[in-house]
Protein backbone atom coordinates (compact mmCIF):
# COMPACT_ATOMS: atom_id res chain seq x y z
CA UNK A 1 49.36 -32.61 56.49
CA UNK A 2 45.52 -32.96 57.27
CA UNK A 3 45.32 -29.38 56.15
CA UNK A 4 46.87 -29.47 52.61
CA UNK A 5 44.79 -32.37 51.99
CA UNK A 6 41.46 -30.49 52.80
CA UNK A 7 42.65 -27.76 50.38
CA UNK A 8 43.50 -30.42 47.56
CA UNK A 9 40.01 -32.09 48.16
CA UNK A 10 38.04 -28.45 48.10
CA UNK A 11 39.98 -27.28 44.96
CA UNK A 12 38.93 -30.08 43.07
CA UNK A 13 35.20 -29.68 44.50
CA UNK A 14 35.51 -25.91 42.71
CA UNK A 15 36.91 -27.67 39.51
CA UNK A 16 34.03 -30.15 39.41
CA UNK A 17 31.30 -26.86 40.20
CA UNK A 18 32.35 -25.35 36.65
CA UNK A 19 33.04 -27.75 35.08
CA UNK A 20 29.01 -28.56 35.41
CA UNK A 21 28.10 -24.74 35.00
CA UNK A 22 30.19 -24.74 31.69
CA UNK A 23 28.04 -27.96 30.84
CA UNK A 24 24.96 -26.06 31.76
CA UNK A 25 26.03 -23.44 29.11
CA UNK A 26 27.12 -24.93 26.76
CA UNK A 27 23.80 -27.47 26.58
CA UNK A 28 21.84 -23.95 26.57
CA UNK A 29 23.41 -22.40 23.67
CA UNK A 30 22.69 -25.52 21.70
CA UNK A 31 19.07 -25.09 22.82
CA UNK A 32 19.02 -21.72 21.92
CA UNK A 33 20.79 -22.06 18.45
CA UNK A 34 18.38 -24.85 17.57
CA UNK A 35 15.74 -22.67 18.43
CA UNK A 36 16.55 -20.22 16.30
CA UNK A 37 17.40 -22.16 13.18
CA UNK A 38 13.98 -24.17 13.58
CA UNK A 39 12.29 -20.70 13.79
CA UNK A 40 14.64 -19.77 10.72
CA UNK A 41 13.70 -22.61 8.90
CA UNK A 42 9.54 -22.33 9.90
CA UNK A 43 9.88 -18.89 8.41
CA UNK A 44 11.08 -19.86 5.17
CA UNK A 45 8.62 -23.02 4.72
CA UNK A 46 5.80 -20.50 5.72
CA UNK A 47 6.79 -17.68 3.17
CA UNK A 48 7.94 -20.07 0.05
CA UNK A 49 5.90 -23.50 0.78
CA UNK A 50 2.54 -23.15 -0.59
CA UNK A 51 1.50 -26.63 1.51
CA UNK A 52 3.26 -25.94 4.52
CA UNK A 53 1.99 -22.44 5.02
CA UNK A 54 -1.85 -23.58 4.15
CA UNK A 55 -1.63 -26.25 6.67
CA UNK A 56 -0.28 -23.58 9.80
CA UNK A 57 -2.48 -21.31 8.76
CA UNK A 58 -5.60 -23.60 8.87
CA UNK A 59 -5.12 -25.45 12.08
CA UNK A 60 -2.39 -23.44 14.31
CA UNK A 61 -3.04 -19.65 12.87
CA UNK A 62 -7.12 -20.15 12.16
CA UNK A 63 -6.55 -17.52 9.71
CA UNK A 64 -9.18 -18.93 7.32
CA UNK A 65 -12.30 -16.98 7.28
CA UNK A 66 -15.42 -18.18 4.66
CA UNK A 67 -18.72 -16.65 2.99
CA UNK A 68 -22.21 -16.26 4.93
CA UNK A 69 -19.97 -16.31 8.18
CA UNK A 70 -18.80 -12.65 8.71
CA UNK A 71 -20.03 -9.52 10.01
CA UNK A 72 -22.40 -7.83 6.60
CA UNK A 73 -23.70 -4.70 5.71
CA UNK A 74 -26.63 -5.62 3.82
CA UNK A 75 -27.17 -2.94 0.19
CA UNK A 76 -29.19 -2.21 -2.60
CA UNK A 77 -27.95 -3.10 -5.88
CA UNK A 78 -30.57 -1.20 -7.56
CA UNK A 79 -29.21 1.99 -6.13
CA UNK A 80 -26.46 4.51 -7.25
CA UNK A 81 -24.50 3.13 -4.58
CA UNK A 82 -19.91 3.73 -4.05
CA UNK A 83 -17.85 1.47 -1.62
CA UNK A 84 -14.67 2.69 -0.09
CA UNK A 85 -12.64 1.66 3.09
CA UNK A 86 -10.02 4.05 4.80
CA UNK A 87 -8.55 3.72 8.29
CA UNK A 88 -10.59 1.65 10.38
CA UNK A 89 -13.73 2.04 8.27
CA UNK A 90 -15.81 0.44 5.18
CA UNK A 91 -17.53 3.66 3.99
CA UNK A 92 -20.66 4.09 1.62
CA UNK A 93 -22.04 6.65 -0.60
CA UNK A 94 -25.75 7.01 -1.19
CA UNK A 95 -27.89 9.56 -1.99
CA UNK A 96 -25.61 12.47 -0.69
CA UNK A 97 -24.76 10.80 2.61
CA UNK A 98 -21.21 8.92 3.70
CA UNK A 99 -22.78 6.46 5.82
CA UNK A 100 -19.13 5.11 8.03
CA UNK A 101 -19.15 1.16 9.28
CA UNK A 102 -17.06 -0.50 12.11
CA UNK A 103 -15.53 -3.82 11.98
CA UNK A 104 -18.44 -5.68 13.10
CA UNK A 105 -21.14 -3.88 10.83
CA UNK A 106 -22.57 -1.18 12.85
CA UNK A 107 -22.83 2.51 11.51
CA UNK A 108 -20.81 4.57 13.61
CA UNK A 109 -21.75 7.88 11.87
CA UNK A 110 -23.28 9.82 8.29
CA UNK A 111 -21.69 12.65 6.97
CA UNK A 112 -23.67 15.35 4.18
CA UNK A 113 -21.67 14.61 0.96
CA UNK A 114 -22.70 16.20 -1.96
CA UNK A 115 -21.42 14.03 -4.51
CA UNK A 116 -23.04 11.11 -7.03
CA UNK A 117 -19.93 10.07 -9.19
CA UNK A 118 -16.88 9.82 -6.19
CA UNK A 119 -13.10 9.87 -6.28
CA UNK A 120 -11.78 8.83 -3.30
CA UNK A 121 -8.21 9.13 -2.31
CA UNK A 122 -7.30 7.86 1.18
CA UNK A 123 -4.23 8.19 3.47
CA UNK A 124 -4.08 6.72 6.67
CA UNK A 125 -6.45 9.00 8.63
CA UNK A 126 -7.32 11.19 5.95
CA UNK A 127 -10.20 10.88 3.02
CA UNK A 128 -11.01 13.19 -0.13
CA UNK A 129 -13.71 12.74 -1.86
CA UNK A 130 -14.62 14.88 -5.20
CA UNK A 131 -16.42 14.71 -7.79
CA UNK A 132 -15.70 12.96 -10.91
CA UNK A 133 -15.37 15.91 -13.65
CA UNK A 134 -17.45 17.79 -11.80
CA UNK A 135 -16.25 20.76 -8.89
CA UNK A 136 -17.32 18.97 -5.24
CA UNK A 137 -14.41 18.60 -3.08
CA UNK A 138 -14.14 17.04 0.29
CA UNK A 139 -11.55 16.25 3.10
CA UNK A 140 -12.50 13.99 5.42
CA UNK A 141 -10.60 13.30 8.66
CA UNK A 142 -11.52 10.28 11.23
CA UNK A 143 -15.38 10.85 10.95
CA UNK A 144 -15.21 14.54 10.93
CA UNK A 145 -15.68 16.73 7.61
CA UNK A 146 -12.97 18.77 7.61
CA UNK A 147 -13.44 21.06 4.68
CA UNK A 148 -15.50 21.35 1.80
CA UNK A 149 -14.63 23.37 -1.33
CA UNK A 150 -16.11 24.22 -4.66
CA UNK A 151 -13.38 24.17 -7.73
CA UNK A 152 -13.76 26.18 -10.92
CA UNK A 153 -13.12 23.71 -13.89
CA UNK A 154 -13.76 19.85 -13.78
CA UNK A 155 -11.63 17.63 -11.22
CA UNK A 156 -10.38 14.51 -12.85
CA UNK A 157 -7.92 13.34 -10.24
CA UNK A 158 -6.74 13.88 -6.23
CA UNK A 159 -4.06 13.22 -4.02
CA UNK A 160 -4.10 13.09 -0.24
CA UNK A 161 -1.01 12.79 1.62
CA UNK A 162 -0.96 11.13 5.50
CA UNK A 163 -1.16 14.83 7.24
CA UNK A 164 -4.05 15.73 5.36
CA UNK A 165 -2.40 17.93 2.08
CA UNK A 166 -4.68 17.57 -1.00
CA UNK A 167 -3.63 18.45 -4.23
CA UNK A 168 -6.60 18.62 -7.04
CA UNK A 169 -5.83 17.87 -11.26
CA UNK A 170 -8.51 19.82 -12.95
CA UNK A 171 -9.28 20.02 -16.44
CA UNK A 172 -11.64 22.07 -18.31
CA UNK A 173 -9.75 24.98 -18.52
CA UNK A 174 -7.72 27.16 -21.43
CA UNK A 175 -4.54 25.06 -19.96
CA UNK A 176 -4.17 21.38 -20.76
CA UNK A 177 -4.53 20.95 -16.98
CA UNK A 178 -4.16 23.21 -13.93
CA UNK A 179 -3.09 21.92 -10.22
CA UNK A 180 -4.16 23.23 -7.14
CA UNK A 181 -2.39 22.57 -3.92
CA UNK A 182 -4.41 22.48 -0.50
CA UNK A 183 -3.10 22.12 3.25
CA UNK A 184 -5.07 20.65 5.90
CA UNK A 185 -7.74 23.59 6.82
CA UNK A 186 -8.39 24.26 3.11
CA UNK A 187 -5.93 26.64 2.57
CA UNK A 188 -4.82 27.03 -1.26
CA UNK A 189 -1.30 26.57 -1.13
CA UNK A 190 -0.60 27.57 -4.71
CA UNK A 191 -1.69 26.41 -8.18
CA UNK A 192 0.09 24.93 -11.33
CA UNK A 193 -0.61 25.74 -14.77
CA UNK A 194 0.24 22.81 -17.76
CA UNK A 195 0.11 23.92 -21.00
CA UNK A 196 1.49 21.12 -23.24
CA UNK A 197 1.29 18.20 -21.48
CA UNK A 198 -0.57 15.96 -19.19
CA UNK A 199 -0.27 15.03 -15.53
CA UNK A 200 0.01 11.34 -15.30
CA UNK A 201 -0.04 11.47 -11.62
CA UNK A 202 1.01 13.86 -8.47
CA UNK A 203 2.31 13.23 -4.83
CA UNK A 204 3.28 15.51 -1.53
CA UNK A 205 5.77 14.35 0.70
CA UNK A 206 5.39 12.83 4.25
CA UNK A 207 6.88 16.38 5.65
CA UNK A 208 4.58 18.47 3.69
CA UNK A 209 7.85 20.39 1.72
CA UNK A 210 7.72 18.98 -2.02
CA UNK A 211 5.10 18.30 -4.48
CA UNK A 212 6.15 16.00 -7.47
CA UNK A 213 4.11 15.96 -10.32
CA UNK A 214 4.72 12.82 -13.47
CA UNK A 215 4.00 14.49 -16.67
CA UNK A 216 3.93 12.50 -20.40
CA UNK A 217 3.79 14.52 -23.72
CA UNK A 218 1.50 12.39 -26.88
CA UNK A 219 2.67 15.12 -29.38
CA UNK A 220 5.77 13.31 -30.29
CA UNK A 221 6.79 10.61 -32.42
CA UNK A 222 7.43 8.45 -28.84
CA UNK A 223 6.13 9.79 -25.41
CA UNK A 224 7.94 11.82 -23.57
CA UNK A 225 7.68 11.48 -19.48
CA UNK A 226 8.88 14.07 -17.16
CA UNK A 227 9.09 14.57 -12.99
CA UNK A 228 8.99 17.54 -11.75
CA UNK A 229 9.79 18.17 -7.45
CA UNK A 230 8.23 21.75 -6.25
CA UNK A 231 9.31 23.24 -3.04
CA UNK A 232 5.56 23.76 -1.63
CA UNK A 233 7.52 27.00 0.58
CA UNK A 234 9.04 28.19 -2.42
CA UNK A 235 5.61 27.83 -4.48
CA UNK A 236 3.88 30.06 -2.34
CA UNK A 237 5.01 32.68 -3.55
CA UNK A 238 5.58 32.23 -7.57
CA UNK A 239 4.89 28.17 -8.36
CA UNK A 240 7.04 28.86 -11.41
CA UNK A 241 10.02 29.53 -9.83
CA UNK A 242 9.70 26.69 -7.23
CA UNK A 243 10.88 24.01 -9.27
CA UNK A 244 13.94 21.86 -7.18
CA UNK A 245 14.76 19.91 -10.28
CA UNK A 246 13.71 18.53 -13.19
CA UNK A 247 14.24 14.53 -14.24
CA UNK A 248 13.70 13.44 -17.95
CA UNK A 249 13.01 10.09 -18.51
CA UNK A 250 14.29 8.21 -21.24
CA UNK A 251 12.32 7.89 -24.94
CA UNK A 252 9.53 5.42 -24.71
CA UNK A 253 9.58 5.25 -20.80
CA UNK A 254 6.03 5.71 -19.78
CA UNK A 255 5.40 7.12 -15.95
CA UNK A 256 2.31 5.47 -14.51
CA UNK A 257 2.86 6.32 -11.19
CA UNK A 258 5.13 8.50 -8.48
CA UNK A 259 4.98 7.91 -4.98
CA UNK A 260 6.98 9.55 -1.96
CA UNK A 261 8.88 7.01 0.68
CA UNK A 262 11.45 6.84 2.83
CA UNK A 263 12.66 10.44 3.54
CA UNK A 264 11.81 12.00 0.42
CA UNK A 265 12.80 9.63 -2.09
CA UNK A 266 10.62 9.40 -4.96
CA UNK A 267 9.36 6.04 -6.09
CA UNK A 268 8.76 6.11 -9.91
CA UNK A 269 6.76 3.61 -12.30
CA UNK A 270 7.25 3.26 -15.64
CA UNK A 271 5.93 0.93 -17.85
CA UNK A 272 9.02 -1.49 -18.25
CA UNK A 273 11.17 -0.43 -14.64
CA UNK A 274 11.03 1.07 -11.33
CA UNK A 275 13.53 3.87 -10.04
CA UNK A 276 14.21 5.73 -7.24
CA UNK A 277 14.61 9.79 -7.89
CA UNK A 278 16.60 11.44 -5.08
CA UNK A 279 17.89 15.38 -5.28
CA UNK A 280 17.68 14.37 -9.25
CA UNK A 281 19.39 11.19 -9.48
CA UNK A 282 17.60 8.68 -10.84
CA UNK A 283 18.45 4.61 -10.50
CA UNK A 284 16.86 1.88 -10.96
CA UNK A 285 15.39 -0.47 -8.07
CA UNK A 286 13.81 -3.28 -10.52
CA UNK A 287 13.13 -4.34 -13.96
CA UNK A 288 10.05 -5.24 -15.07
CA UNK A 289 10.27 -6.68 -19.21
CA UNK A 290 12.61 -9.40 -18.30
CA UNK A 291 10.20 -11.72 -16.79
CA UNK A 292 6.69 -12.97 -16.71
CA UNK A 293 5.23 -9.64 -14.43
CA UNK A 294 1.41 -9.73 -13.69
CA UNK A 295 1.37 -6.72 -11.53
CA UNK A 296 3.23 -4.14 -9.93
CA UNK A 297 2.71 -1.68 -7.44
CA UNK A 298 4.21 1.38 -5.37
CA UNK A 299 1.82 2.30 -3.06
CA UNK A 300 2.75 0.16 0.11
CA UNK A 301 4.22 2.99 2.37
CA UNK A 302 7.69 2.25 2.16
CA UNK A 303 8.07 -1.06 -0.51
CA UNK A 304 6.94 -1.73 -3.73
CA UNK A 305 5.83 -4.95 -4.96
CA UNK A 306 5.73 -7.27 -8.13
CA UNK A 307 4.08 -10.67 -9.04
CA UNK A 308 5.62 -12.80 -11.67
CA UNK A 309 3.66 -16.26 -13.24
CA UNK A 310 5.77 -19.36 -12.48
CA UNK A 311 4.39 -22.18 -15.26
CA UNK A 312 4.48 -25.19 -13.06
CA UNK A 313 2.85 -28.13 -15.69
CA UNK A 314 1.70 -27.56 -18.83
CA UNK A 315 -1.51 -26.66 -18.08
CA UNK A 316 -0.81 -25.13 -14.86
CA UNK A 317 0.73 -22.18 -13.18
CA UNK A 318 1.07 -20.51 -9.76
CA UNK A 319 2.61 -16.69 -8.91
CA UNK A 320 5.32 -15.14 -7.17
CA UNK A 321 5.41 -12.08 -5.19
CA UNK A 322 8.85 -10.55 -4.11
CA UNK A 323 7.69 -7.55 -1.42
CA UNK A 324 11.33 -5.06 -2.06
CA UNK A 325 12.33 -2.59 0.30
CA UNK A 326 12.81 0.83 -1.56
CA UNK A 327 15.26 1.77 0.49
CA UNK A 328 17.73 -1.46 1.61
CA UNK A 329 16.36 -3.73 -1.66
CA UNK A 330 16.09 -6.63 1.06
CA UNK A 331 12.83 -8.79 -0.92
CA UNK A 332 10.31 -10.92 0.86
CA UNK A 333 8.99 -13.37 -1.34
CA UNK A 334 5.34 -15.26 -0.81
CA UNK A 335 4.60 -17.89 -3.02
CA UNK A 336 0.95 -17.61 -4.25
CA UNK A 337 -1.03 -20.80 -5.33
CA UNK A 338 -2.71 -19.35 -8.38
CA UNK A 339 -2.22 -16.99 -10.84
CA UNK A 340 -4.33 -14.06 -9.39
CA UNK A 341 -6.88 -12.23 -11.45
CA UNK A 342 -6.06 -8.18 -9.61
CA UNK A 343 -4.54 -7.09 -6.29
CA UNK A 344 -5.25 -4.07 -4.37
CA UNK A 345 -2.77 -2.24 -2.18
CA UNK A 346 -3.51 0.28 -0.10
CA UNK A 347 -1.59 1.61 3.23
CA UNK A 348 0.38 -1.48 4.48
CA UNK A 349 -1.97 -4.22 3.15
CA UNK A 350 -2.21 -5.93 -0.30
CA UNK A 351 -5.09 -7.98 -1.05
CA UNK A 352 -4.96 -10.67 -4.19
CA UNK A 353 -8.02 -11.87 -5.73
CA UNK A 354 -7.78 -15.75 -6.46
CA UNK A 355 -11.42 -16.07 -8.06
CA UNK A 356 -13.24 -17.29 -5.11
CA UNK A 357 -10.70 -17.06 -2.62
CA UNK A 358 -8.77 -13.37 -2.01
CA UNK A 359 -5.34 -12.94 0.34
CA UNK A 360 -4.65 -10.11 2.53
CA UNK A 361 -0.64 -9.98 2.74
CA UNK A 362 1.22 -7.13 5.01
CA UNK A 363 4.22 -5.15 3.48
CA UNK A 364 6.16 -8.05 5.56
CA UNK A 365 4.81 -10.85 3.68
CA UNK A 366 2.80 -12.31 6.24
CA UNK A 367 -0.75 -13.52 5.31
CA UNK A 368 -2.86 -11.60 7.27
CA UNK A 369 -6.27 -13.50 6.31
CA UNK A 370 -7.40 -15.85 3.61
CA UNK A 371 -10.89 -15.58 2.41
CA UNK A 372 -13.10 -18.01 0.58
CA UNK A 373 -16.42 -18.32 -1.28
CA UNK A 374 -18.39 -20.34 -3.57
CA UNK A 375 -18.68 -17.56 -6.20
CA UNK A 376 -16.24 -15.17 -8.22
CA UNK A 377 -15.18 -12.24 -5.74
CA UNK A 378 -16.00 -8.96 -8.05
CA UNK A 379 -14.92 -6.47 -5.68
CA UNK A 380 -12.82 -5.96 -2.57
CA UNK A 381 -11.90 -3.08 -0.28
CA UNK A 382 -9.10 -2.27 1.19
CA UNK A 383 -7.05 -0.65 4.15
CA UNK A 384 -4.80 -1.37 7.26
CA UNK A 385 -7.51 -2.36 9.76
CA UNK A 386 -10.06 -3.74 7.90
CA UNK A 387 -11.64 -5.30 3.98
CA UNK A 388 -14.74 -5.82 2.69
CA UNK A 389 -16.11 -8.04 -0.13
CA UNK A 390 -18.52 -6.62 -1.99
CA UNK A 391 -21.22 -8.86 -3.83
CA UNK A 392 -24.61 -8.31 -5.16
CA UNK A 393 -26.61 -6.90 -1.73
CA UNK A 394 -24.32 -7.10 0.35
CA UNK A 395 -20.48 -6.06 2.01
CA UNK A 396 -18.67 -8.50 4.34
CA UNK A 397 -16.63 -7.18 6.33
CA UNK A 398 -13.07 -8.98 7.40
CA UNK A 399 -10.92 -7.51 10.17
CA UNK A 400 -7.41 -7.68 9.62
């Protein structure tokens, strides 16, 4: 008898055990659920609440950063000076030397750069540098020249993709405008010869196989805007025969702009709608004419962006930016607190200019750094690492 009634009493000492361990669990998920739905819900204040977001970003985030407080590069106004940042650097061009700047100021190196009126064209690692209707070209790599070339005809345009391929637009010629394609040591690839229309804008892939180029022909009642995609393999050996396909746009859409993403697919700007062109097929990712749209851009590496005005009062209004994957269409939106007066995008960074106070924003929609000053901001650069604000005698430099 005195043994069943030890195993009764033990049972219900196992019953009691897991009965607390399923408490234990349960009490836990809760936790964690709550966590995540308060992390949810911080996420969205941050990205749409103007207030909210200012407030984290002031005292938890300190991502505030002000005028007369930064590292500078002091310059001479007086002098035929260019600005420019790539990769990690803020770059300038005086007299014939690319003088290249860290994060806190200091020149890290000068390269010989024959050049007065610049283009520059960056991509991640990689810098060209020609110049402007004139037959300098230079690719730049890190803080190494890595080739230097003299073109016949004037260069008017460049292209620089992230392994270091350069194609050239050069005018000046019997053609209306003749490209030249260049891999990373220099080599000419092949060249393209336009004879009725002109080259809006050009792009090489990320895997160095296909060269688009945006054509628009003026000689019509309405423009006419054309892509072409150019096996670079094929071209070699007769550019004419190279062509992969060939996508006509419809009457009165203008291209502005082409750029590769996301395996090949080609990113294309017109002047009322974005598409996507892949193996030909063209469709639309957004439309641009049926709202208020400030600005628009493709160049983040694999997202495109657009700012529309929101009218708040009647004598006030604020902006919108929805950050769209190219790809999946899933759309980040920041809410900005003015209407912004330019933006800049360049790598995986987009910087809006307020007046006297300029956002840096990352392809996720996070504010990266908020910059203010007492006067109008004229000038910023841009890239992943770093910005600079360019004033009268001086750059200051912002590490992002």
């Amino acid at each position: 008898m005195k043994y069943y009634m030890f195993n009764g009493i033990g049972g219900n000492k196992e019953e009691n055990k897991v009965k607390k361990i399923n408490k234990k669990k349960v009490v836990n998920t809760i936790i964690i659920i709550i966590c995540i739905l308060l992390i949810i819900s911080a996420v969205v204040l941050y990205t749409t609440n103007e207030k909210c977001r200012e407030i984290l970003d002031r005292y938890v985030f300190r991502k505030e950063v002000y005028e007369n407080n930064l590292p500078t590069i002091k310059i001479d106004s007086n002098k035929n000076i260019s600005t420019y940042a790539y990769n990690k650097y803020i770059s300038i061009l005086e007299e014939n030397k690319l003088k290249l700047y860290n994060k806190m100021g200091r020149e890290e190196t000068a390269l010989d750069i024959e050049i007065s009126t610049p283009i520059f064209e960056a991509n991640g690692e990689y810098l060209g540098i020609a110049e402007k209707n004139g037959q300098k070209l230079y690719l730049v790599n890190n803080k190494n020249i890595v080739w230097q070339k003299d073109i016949e005809g004037k260069i008017s345009q460049i292209n620089v993709n992230k392994n270091g391929y350069v194609s050239v637009i050069i005018s000046g010629t019997s053609y209306k405008a003749v490209i030249k394609v260049f891999d990373l040591n220099g080599n000419e690839l092949f060249t393209y010869y336009l004879s009725t229309t002109n080259v809006i804008d050009t792009d090489i892939s990320n895997d160095n196989k296909y060269f688009a180029i945006a054509e628009a022909n003026f000689s019509g009642i309405v423009p006419q805007s054309t892509i072409k995609v150019i096996s670079i393999e094929e071209a070699k050996n007769n550019s004419a025969d190279a062509i992969k396909y060939t996508h006509l746009a419809n009457a009165n859409d203008l291209i502005i702009n082409i750029k590769y993403q996301n395996k090949n697919e080609l990113v294309c700007m017109y002047n009322e709608h974005i598409d996507i062109l892949k193996e030909g097929e063209s469709t639309e990712l957004i439309n641009l004419k049926n709202e208020e749209v400030l600005f628009a851009d493709v160049n983040l590496q694999s997202k495109i962006i657009k700012i529309t005005k929101k009218t708040t009062g009647l004598f006030s209004a604020e902006a919108e930016m929805q950050i769209i994957n190219s790809n999946t269409k899933d759309t980040n939106i920041y809410a900005i607190e003015n209407v912004p007066k330019s933006i800049l995008v360049q790598d995986n960074m987009i910087a809006i200019n307020l007046g006297t106070k300029a956002l840096f924003i990352n392809s996720n929609g996070w504010l990266v750094k908020k910059y203010q000053s007492s006067q109008e901001i004229q000038k910023i650069l841009l890239c992943n690492d770093v910005a600079g604000i360019v004033s009268k005698n001086k750059i200051e430099i912002i590490s992002l």
